[in-house]
Every structure is written in C-alpha cells, then in structure tokens.
PDB file of N, CA and C in Angstrom:
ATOM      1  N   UNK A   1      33.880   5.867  46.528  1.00  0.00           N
ATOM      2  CA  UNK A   1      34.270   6.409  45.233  1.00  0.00           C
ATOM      3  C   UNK A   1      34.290   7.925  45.302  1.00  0.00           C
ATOM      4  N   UNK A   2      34.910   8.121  44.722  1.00  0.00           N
ATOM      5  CA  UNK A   2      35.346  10.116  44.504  1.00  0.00           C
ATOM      6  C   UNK A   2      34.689  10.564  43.338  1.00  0.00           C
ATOM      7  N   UNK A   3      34.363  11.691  43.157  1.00  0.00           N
ATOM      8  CA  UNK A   3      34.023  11.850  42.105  1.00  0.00           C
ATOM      9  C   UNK A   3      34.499  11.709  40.767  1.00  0.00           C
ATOM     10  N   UNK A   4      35.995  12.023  40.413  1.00  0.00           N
ATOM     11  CA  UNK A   4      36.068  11.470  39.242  1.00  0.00           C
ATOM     12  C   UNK A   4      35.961  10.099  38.563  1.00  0.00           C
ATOM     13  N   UNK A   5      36.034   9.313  39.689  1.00  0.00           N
ATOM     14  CA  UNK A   5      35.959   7.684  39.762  1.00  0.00           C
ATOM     15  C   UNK A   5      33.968   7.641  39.501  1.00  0.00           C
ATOM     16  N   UNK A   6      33.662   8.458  40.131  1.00  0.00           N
ATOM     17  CA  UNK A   6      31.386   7.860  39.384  1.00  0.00           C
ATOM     18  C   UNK A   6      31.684   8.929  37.765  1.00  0.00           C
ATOM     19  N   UNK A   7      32.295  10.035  37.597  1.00  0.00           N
ATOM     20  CA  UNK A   7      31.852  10.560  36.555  1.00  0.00           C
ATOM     21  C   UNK A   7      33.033   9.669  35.776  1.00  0.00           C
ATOM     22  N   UNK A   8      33.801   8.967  35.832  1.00  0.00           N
ATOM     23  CA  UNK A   8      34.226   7.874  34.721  1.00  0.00           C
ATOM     24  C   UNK A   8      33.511   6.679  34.661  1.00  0.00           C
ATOM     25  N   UNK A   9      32.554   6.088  35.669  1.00  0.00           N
ATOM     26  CA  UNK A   9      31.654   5.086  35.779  1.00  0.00           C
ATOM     27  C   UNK A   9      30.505   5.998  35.181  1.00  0.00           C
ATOM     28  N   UNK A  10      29.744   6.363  35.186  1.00  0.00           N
ATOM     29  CA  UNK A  10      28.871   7.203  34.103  1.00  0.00           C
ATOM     30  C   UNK A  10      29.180   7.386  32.916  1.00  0.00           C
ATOM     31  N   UNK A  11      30.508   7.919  32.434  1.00  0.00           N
ATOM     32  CA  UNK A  11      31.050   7.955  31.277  1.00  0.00           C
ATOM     33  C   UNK A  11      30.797   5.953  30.677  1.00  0.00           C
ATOM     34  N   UNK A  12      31.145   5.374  31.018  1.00  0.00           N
ATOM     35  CA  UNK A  12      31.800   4.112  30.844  1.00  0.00           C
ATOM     36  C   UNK A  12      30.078   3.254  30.514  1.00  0.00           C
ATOM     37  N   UNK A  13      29.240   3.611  31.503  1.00  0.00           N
ATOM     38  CA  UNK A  13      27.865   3.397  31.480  1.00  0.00           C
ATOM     39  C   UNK A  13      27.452   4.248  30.208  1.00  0.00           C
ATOM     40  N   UNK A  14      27.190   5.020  30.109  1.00  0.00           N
ATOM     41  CA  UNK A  14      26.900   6.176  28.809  1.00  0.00           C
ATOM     42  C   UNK A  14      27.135   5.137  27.363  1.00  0.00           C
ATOM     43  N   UNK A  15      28.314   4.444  27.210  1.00  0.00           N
ATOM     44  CA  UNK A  15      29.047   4.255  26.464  1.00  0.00           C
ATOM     45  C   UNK A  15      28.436   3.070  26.102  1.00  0.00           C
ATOM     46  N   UNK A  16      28.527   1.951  26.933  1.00  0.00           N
ATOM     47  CA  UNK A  16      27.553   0.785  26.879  1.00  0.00           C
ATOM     48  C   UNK A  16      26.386   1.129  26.794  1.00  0.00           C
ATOM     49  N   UNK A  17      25.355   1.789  27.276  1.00  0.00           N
ATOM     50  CA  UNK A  17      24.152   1.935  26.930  1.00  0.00           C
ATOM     51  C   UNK A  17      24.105   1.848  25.552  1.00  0.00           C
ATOM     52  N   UNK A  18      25.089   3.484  25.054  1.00  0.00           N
ATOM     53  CA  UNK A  18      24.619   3.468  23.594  1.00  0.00           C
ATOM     54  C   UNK A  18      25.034   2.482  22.692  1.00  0.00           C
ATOM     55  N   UNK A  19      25.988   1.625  22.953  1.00  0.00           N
ATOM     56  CA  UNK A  19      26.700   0.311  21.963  1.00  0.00           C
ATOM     57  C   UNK A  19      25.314  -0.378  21.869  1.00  0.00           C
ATOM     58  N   UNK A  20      24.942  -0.638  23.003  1.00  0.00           N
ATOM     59  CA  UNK A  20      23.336  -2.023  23.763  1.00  0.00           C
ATOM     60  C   UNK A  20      22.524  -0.905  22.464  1.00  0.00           C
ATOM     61  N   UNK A  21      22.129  -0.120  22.242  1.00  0.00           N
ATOM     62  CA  UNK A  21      20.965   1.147  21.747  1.00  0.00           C
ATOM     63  C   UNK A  21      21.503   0.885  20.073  1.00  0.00           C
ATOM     64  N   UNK A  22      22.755   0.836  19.712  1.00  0.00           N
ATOM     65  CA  UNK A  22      22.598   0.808  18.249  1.00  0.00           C
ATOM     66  C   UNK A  22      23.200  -0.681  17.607  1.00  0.00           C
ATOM     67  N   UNK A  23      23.265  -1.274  18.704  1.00  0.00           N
ATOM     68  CA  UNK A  23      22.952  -3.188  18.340  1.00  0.00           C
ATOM     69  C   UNK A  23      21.545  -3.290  18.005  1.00  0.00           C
ATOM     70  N   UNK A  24      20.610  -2.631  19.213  1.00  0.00           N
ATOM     71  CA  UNK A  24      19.337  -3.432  19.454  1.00  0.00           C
ATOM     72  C   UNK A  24      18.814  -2.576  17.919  1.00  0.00           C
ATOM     73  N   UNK A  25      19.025  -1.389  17.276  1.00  0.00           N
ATOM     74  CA  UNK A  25      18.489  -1.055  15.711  1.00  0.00           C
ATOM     75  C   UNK A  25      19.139  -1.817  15.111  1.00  0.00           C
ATOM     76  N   UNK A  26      20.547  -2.129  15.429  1.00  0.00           N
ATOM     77  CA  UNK A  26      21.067  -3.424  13.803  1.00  0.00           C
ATOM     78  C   UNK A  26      20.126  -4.621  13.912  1.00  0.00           C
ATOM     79  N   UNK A  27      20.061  -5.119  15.361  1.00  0.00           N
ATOM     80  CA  UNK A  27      19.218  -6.197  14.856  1.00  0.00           C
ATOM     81  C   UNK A  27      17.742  -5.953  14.604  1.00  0.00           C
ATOM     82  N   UNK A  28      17.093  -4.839  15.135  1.00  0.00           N
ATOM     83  CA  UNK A  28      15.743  -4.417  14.695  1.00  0.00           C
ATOM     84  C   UNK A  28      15.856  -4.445  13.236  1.00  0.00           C
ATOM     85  N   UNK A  29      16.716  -3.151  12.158  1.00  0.00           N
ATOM     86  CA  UNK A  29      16.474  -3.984  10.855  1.00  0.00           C
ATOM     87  C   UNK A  29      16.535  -4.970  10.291  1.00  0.00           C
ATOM     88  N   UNK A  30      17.699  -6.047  10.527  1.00  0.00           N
ATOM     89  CA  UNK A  30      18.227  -7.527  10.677  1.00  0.00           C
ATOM     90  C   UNK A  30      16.810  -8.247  10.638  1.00  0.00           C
ATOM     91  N   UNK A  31      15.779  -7.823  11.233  1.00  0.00           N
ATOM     92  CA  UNK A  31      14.362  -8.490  11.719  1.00  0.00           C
ATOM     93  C   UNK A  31      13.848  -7.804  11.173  1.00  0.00           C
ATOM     94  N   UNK A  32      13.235  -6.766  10.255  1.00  0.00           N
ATOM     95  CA  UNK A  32      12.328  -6.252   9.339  1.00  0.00           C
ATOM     96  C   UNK A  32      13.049  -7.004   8.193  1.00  0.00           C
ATOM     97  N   UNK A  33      13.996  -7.458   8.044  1.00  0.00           N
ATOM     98  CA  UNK A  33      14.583  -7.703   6.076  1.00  0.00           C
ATOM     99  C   UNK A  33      13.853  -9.024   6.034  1.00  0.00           C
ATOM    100  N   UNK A  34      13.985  -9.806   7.737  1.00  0.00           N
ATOM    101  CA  UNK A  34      13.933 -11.356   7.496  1.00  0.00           C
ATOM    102  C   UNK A  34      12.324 -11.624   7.317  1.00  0.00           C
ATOM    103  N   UNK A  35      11.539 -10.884   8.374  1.00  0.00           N
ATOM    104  CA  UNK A  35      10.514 -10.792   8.053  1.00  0.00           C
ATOM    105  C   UNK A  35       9.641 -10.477   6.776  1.00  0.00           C
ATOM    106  N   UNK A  36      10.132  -9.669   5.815  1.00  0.00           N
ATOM    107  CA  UNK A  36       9.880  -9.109   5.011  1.00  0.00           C
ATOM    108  C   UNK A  36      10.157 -10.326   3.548  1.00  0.00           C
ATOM    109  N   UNK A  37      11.778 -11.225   3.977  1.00  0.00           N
ATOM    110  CA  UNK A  37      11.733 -12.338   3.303  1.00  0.00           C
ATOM    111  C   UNK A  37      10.494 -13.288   3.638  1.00  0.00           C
ATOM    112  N   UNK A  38      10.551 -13.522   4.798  1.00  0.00           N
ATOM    113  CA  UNK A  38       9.380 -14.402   5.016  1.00  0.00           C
ATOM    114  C   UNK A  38       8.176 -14.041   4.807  1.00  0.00           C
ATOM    115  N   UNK A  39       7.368 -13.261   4.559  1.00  0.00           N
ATOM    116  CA  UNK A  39       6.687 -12.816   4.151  1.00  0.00           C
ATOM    117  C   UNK A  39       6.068 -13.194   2.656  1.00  0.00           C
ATOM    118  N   UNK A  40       7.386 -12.722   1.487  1.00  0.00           N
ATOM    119  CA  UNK A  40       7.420 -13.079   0.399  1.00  0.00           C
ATOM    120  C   UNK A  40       7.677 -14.503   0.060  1.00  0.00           C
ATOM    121  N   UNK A  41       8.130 -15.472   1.095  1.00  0.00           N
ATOM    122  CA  UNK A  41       8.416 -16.983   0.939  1.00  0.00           C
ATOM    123  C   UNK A  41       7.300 -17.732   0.196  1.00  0.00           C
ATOM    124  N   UNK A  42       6.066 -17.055   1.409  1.00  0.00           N
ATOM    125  CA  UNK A  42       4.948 -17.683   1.152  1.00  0.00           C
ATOM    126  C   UNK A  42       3.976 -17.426  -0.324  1.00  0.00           C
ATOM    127  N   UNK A  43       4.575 -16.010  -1.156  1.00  0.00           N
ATOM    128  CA  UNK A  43       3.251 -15.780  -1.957  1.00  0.00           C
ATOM    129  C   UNK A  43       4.100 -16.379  -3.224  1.00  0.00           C
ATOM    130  N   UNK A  44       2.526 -16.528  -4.384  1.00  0.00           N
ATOM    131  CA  UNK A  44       3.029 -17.412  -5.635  1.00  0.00           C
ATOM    132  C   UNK A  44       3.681 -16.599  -6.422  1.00  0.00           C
ATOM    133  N   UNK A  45       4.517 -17.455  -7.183  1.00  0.00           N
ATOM    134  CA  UNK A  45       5.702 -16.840  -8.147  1.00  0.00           C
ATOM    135  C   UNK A  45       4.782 -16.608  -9.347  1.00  0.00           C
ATOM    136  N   UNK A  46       4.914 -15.310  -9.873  1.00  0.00           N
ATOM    137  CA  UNK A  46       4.433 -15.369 -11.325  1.00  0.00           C
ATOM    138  C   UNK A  46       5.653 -14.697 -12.522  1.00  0.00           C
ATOM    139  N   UNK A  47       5.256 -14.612 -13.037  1.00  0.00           N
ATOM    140  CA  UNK A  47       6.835 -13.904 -14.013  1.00  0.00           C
ATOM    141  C   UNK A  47       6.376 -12.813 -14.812  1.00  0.00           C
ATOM    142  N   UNK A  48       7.278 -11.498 -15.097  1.00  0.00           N
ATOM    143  CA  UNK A  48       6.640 -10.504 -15.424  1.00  0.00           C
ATOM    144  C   UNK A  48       5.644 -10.514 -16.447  1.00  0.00           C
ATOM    145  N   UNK A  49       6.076 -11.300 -17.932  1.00  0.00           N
ATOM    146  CA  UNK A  49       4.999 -10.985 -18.627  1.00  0.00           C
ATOM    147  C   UNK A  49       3.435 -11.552 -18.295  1.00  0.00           C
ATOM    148  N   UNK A  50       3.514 -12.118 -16.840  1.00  0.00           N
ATOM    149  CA  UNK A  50       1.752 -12.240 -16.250  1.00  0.00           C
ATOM    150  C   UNK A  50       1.667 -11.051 -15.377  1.00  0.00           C
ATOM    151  N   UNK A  51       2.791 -10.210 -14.935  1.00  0.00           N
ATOM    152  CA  UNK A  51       2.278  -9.404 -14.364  1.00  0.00           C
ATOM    153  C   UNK A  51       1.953  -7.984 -15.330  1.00  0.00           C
ATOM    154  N   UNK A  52       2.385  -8.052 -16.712  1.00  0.00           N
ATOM    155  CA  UNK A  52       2.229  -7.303 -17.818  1.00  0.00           C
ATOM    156  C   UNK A  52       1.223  -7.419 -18.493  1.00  0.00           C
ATOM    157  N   UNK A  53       0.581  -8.544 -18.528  1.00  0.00           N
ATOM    158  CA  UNK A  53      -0.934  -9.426 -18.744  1.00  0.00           C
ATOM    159  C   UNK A  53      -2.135  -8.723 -17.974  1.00  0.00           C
ATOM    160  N   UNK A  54      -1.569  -8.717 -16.316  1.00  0.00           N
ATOM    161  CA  UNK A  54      -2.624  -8.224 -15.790  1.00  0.00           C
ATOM    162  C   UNK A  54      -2.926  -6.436 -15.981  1.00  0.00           C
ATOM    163  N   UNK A  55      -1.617  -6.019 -15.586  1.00  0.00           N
ATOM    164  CA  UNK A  55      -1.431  -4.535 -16.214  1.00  0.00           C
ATOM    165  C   UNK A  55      -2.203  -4.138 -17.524  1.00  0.00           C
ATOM    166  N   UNK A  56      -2.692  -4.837 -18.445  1.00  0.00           N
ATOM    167  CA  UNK A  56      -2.920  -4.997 -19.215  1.00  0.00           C
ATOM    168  C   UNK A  56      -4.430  -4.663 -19.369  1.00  0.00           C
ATOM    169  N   UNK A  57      -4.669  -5.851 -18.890  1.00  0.00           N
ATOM    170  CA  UNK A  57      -6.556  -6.274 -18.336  1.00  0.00           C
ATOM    171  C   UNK A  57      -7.008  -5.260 -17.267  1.00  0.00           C
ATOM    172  N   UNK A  58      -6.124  -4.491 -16.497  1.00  0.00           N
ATOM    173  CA  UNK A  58      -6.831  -3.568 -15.784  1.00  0.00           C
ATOM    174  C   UNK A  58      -6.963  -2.510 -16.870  1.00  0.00           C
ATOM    175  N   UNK A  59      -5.802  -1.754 -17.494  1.00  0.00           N
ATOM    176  CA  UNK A  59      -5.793  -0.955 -18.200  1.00  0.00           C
ATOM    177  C   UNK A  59      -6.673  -0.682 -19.234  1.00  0.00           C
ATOM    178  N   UNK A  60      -7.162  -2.405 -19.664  1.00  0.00           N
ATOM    179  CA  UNK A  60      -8.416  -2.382 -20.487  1.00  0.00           C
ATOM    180  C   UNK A  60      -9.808  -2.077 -20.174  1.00  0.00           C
ATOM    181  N   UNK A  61      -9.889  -2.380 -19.336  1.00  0.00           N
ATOM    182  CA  UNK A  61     -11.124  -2.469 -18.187  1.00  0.00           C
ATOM    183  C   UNK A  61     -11.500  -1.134 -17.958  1.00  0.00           C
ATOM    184  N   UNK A  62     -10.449  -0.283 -17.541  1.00  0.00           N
ATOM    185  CA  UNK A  62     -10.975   0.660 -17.074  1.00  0.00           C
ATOM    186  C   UNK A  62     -11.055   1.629 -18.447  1.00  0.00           C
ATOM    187  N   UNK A  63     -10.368   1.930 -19.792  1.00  0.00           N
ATOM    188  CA  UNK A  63     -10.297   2.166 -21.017  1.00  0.00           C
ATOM    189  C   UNK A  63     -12.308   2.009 -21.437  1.00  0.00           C
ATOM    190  N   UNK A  64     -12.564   0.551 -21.406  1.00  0.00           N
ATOM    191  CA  UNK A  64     -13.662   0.335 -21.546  1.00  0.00           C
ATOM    192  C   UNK A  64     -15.028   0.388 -20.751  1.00  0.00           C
ATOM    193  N   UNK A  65     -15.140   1.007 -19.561  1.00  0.00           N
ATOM    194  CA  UNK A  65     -15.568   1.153 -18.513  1.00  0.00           C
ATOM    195  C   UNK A  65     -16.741   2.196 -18.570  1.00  0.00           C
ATOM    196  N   UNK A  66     -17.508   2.628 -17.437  1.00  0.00           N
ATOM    197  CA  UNK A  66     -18.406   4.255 -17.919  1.00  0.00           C
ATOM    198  C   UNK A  66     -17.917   4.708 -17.165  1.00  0.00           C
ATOM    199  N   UNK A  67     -16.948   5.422 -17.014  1.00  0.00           N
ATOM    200  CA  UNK A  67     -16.150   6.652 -16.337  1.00  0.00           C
ATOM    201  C   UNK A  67     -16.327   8.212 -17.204  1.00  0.00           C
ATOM    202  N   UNK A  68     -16.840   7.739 -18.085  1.00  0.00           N
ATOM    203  CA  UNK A  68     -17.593   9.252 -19.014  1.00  0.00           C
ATOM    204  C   UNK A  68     -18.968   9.052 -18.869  1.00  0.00           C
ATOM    205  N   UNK A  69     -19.569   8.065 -18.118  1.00  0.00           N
ATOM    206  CA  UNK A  69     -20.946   8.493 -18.447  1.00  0.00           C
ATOM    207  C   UNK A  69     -21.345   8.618 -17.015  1.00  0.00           C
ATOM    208  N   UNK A  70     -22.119   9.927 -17.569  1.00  0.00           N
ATOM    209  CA  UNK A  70     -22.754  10.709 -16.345  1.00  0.00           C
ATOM    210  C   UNK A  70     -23.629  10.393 -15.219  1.00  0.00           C
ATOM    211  N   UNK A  71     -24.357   8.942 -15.752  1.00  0.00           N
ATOM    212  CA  UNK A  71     -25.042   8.205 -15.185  1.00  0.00           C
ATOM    213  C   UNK A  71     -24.574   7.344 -13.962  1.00  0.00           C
ATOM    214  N   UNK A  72     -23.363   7.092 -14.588  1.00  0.00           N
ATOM    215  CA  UNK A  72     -22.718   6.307 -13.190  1.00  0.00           C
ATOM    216  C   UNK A  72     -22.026   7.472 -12.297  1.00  0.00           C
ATOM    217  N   UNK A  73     -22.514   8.304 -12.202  1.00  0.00           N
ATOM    218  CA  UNK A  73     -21.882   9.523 -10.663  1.00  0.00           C
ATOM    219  C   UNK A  73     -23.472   9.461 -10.255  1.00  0.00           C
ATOM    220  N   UNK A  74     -23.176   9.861  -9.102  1.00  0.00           N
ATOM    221  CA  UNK A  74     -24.373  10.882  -8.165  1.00  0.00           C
ATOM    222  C   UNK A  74     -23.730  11.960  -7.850  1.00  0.00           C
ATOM    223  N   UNK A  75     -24.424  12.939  -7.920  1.00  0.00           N
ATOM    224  CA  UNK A  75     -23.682  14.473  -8.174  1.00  0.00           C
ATOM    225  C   UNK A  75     -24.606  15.420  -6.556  1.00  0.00           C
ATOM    226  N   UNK A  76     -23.994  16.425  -6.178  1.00  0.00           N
ATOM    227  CA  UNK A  76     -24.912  17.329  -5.083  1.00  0.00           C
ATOM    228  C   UNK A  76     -24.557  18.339  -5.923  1.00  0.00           C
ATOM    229  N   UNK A  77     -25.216  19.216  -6.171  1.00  0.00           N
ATOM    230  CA  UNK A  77     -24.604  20.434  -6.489  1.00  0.00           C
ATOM    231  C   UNK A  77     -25.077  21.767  -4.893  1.00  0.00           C
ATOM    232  N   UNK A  78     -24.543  22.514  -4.974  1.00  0.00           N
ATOM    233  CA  UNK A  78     -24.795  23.340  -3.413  1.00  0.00           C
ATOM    234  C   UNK A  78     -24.056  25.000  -4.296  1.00  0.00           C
ATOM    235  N   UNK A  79     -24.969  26.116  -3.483  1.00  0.00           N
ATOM    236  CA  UNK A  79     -24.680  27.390  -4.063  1.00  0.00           C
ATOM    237  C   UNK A  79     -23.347  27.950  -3.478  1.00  0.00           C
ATOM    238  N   UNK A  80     -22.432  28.434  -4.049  1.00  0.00           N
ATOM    239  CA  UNK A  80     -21.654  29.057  -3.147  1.00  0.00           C
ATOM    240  C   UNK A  80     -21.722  30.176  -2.854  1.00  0.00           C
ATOM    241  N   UNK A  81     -20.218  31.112  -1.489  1.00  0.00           N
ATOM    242  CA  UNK A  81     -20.652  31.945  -1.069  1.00  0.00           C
ATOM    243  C   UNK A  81     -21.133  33.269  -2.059  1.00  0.00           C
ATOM    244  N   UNK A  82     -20.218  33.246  -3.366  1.00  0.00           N
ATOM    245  CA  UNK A  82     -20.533  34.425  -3.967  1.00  0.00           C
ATOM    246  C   UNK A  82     -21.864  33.580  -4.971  1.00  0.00           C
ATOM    247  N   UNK A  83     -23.167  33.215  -4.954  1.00  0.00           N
ATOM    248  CA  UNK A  83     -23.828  32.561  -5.515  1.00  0.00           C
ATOM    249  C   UNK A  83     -23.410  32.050  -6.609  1.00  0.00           C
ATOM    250  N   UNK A  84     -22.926  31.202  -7.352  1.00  0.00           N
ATOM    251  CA  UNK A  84     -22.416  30.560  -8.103  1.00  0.00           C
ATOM    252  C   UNK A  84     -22.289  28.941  -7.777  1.00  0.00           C
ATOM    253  N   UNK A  85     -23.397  28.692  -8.284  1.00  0.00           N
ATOM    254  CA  UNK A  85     -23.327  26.702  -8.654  1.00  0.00           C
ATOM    255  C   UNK A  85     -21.725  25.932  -8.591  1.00  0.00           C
ATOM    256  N   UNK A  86     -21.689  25.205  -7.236  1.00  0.00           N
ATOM    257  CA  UNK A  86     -20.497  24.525  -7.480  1.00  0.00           C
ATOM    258  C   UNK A  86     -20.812  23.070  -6.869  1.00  0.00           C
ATOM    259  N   UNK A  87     -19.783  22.709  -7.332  1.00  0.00           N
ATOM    260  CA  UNK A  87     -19.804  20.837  -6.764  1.00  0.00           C
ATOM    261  C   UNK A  87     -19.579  20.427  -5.932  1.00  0.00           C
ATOM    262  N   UNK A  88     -20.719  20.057  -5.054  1.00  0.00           N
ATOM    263  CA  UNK A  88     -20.627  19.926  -3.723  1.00  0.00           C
ATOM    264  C   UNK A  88     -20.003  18.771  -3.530  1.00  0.00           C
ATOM    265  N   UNK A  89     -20.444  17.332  -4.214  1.00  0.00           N
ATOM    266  CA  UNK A  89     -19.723  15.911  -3.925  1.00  0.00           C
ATOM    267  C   UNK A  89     -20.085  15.548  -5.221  1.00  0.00           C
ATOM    268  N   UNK A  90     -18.973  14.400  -5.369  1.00  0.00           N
ATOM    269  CA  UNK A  90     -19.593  13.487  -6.479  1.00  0.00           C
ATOM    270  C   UNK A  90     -18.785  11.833  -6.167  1.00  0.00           C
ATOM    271  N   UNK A  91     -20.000  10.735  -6.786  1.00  0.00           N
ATOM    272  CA  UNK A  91     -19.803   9.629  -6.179  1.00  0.00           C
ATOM    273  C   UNK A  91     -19.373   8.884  -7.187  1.00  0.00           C
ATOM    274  N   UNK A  92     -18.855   7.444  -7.850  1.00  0.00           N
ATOM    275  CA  UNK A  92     -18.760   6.818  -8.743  1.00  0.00           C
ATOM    276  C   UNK A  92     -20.125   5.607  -8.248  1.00  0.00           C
ATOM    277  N   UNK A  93     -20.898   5.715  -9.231  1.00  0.00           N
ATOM    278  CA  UNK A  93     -21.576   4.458  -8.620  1.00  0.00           C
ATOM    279  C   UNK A  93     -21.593   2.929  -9.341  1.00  0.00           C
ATOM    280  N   UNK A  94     -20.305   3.294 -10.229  1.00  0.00           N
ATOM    281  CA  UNK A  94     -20.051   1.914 -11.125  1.00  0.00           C
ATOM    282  C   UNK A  94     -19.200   0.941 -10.300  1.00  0.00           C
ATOM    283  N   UNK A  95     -18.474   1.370  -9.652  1.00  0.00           N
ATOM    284  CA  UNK A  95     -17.046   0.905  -8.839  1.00  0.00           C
ATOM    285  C   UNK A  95     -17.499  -0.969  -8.798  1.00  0.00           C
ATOM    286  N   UNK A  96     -18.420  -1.450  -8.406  1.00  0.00           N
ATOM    287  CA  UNK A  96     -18.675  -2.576  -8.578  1.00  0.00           C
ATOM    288  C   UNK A  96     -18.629  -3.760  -9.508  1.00  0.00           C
ATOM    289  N   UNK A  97     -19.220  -3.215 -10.545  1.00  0.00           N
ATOM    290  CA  UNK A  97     -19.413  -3.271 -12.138  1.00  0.00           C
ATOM    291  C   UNK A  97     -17.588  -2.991 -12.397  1.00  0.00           C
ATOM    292  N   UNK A  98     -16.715  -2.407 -12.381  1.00  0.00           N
ATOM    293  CA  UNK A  98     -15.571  -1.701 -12.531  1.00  0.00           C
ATOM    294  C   UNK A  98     -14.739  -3.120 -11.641  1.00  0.00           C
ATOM    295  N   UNK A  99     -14.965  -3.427 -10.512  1.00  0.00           N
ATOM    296  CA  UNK A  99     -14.165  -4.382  -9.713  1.00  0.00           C
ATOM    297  C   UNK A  99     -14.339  -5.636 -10.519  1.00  0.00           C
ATOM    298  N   UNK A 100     -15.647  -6.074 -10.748  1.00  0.00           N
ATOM    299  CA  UNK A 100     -16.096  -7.329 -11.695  1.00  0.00           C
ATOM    300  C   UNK A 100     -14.957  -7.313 -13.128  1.00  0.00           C
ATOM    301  N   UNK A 101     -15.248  -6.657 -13.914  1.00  0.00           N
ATOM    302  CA  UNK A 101     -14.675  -6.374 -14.942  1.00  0.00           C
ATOM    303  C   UNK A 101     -13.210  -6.611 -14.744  1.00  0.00           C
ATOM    304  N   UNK A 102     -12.729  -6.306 -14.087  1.00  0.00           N
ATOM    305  CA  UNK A 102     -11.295  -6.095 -13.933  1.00  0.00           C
ATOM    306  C   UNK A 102     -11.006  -7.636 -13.361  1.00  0.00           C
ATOM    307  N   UNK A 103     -11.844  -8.475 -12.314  1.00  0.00           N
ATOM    308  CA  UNK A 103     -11.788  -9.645 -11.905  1.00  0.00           C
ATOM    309  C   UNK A 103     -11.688 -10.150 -12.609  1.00  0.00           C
ATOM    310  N   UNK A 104     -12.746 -10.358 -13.614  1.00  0.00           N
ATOM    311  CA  UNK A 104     -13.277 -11.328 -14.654  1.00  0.00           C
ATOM    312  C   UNK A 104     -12.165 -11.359 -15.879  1.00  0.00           C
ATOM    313  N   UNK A 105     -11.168 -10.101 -15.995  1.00  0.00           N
ATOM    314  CA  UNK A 105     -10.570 -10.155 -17.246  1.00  0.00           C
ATOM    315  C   UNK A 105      -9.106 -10.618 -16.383  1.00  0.00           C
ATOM    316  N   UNK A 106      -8.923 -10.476 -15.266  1.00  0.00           N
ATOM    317  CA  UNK A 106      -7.502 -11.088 -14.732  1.00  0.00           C
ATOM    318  C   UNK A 106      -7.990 -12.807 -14.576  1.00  0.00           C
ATOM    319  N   UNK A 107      -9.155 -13.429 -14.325  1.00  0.00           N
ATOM    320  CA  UNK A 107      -9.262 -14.884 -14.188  1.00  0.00           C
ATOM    321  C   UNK A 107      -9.283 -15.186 -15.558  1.00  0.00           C
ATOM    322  N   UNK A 108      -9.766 -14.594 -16.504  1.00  0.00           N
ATOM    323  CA  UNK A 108      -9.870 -14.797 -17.437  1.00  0.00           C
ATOM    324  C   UNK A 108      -8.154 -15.633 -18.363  1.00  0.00           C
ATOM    325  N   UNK A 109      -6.897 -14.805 -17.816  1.00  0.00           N
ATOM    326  CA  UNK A 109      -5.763 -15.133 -18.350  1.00  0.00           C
ATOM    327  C   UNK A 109      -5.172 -16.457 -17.424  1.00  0.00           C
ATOM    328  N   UNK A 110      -5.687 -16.846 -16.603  1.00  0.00           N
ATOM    329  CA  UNK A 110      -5.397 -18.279 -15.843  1.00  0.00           C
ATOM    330  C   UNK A 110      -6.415 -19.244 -15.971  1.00  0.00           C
ATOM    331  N   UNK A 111      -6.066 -20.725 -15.335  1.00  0.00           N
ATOM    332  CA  UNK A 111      -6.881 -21.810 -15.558  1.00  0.00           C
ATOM    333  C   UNK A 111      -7.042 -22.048 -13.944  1.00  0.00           C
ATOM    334  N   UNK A 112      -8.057 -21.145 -13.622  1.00  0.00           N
ATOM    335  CA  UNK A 112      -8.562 -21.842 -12.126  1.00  0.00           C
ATOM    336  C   UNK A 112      -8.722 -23.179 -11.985  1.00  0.00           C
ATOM    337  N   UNK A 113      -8.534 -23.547 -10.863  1.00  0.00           N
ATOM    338  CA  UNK A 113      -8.552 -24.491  -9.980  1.00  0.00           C
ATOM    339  C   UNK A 113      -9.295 -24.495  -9.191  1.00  0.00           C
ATOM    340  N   UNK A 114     -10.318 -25.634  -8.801  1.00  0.00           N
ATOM    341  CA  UNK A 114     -10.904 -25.622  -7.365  1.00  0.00           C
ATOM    342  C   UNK A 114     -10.072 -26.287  -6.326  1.00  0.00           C
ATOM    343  N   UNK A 115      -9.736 -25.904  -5.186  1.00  0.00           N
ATOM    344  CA  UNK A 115      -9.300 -26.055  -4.030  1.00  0.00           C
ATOM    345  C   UNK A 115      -9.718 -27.312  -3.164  1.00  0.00           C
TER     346      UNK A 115
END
C-alpha cells in the first residue's frame, strides 16, 4: 500500500469507529429509558390526590413539630476571632420524634395490611 491508499484506510477506519462510538451512546440511552421504565414497573400506583394527602401530613407534622423550641437543639457556642460569641454548631435533637410523626400521620391515611 502507498500512502495515500493507508491515509484513506485510516480515514475510512476514523469513520467507522466514530459511527460504532455514537451507536454504542444511542443505545446507552435506549438502556437508561428502559431501565428507568423498569424500574418504575415495579413500584405501587397511587394517584395524585394521595400524593397531595401525604404532602399534606408532612406539611402538618412539621407545622406542628418543636422546631421553635430551644430545647430540641444542642447548641456549642465558641468565641470568635474578634471576641464576639458566635455559633459554633447546632444539632436538631427531635429528628426522631419528627420521623415518627410524619410516619404515623402518612399510615394513618391508608389501611395497612399485614404481609
């Protein structure tokens, strides 16, 4: 082979590579959509106004919650550089109490089942 005969076989190679390179992304997304269906195959159907229900019961929950009371933080306080009291960390220590609540008022709008 001569050279213009490998730099048109390179060209020609070049060419196929990249066709092979933006098949193998069509079908890479092709395989995230299907996956992504399958995925959703499996979980239960509910219909918006239960998902407006639950929106609901969280929104209440946390409305009614102690997120104002001072008691449920743990606080550090630490001096800063120009001496002046600032807030070093602060913790929620209701979050538990807060997860319950919010559980208890989403089971609350269904009729469990035991399994």
């Amino acid at each position: 082979m001569n050279k213009a005969e490998l730099e048109d076989k390179v060209n020609e190679l070049e060419l196929t590579l990249n066709s092979l390179e933006l098949n193998a992304k069509t079908v890479k997304d092709d395989l995230k959509i299907v996956e992504g269906q399958l995925a959703n195959i499996n979980k239960v159907k509910i219909t918006r106004d239960i998902v407006n229900d639950i929106r609901d019961v969280i929104e209440q929950s946390i409305r009614n919650s102690s997120l104002s009371n001072t008691d449920s933080y743990e606080v550090d306080f630490e001096i800063d550089y120009n001496n002046s009291l600032a807030l070093g960390s602060i913790e929620f220590n209701d979050a538990d109490q807060l997860s319950e609540e919010i559980s208890d008022g989403i089971e609350s709008l269904f009729s469990v089942v035991e399994e």
